[in-house]
Every structure is written in structure tokens, then in C-alpha cells.
Protein backbone atom coordinates (compact mmCIF):
# COMPACT_ATOMS: atom_id res chain seq x y z
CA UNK A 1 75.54 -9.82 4.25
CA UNK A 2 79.35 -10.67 4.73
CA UNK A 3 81.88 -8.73 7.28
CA UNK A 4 84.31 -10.66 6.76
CA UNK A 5 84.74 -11.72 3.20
CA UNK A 6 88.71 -13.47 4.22
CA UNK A 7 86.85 -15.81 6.33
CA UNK A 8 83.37 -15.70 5.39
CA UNK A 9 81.54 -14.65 8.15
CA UNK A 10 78.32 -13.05 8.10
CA UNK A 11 76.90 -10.33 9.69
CA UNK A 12 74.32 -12.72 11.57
CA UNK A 13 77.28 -15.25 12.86
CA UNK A 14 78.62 -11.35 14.25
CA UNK A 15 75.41 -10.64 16.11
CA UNK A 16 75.27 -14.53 17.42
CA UNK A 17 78.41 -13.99 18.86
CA UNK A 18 77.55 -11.14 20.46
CA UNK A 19 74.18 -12.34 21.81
CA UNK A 20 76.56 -15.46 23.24
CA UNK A 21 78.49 -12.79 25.32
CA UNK A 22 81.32 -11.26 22.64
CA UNK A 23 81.73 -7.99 23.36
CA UNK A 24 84.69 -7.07 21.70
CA UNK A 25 86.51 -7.77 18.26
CA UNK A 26 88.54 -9.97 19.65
CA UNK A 27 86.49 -12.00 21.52
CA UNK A 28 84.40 -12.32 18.26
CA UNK A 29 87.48 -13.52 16.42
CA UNK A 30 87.92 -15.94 19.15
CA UNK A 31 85.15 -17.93 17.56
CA UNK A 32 84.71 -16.96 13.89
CA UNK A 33 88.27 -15.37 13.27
CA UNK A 34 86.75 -12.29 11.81
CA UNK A 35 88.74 -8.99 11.38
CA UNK A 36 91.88 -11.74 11.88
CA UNK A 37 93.42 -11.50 8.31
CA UNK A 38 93.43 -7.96 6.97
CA UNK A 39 91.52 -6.27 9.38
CA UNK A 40 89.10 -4.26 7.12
CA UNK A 41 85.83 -5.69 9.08
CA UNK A 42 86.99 -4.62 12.28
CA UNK A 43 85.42 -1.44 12.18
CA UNK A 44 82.22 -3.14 11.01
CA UNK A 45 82.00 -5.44 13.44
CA UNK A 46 83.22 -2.33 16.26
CA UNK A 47 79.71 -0.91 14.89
CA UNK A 48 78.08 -3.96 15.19
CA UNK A 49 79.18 -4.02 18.66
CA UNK A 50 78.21 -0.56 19.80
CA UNK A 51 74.74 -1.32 17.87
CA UNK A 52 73.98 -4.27 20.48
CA UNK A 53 74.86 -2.99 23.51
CA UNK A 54 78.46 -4.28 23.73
CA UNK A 55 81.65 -2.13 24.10
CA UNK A 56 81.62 1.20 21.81
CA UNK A 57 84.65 1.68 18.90
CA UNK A 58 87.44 3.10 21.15
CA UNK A 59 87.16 6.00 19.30
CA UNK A 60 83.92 6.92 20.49
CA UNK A 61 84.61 6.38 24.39
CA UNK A 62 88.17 8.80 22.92
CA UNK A 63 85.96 11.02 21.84
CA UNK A 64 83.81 11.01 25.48
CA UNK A 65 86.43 11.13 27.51
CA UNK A 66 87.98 14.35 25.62
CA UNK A 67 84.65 16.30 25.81
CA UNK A 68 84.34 16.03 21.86
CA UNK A 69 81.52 16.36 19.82
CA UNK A 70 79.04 13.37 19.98
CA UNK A 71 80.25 12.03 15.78
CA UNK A 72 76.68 11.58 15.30
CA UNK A 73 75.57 14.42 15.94
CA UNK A 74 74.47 17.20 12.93
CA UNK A 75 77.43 19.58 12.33
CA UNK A 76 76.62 23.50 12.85
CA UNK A 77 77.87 25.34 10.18
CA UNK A 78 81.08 26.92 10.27
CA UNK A 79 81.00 30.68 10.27
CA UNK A 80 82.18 32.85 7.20
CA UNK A 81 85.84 33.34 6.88
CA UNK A 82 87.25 36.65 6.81
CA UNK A 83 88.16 37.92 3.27
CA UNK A 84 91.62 36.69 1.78
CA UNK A 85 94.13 39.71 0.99
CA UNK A 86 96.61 38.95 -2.11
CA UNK A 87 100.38 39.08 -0.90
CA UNK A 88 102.30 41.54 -2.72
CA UNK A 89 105.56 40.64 -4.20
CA UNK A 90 108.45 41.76 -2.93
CA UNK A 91 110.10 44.64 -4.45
CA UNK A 92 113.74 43.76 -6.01
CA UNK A 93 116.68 45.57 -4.97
């Protein structure tokens, strides 16, 4: 399968790079030039990345250092909102 379809790299050539010691997007472009054109396989090859060991998508560790919610993790649901009251118009003078 393709991540980069401006330079025709494949997911496998991503992992390669990654087993040879890339461990982050740009260090991956370094030798395939992936996510170095328009930039929509970045976030692939982020995942790709935080699949194999290698340094998480910066919004992840974000997330960690905030205290947030793990992203993966199932959503409670949110509790029942309170009724909504109609405005009334305003009375002309």
C-alpha cells in the first residue's frame, strides 16, 4: 500500500526505514522524501512511527503531558443536558 502517492513510497519502504533507525518523519524523508511534497502522509507515517516503537505523533505526547484523555481510549457518554427554555421576545414599546 502507498503513503506517499507524490513520491511513491510504500508503506514497507516506511517500516524499512524505521527498522534502519528513522524515528521521525523527517528522518524518514531523509531517505525516501515522503510527507516532503504536500504533506498528507505525514500523519500516516507519524502512525507508522508510534506503531513500531519510534517517537509518538506530537499530539499524543501533547495530549500526555496535559493529563488528557488517552485518544484511544472508549468515550463515556456524555450526561443528559438540561432541558432548553424558548426565549421570549421582547415586548415593543
Amino acid at each position: 500500500m502507498y503513503v506517499c502517492m507524490c513520491h511513491a513510497v510504500t508503506e514497507d519502504q516506511v517500516k524499512k526505514a524505521i527498522d534502519a533507525g528513522a524515528d521521525s518523519p523527517r528522518r524518514i524523508a531523509k531517505g525516501c522524501k515522503a510527507g516532503t511534497d504536500c504533506g498528507s502522509c505525514v500523519r500516516r507515517i507519524q502512525a507508522l512511527l508510534g506503531e513500531h516503537g519510534a517517537r509518538p505523533c506530537p499530539t499524543a505526547r501533547l495530549a500526555a503531558k496535559l493529563g488528557l484523555a488517552d485518544p484511544q481510549a472508549p468515550v463515556a457518554p456524555a450526561p443528559a443536558a438540561a432541558p432548553v427554555v424558548p426565549l421570549r421576545a421582547a415586548r415593543a414599546a
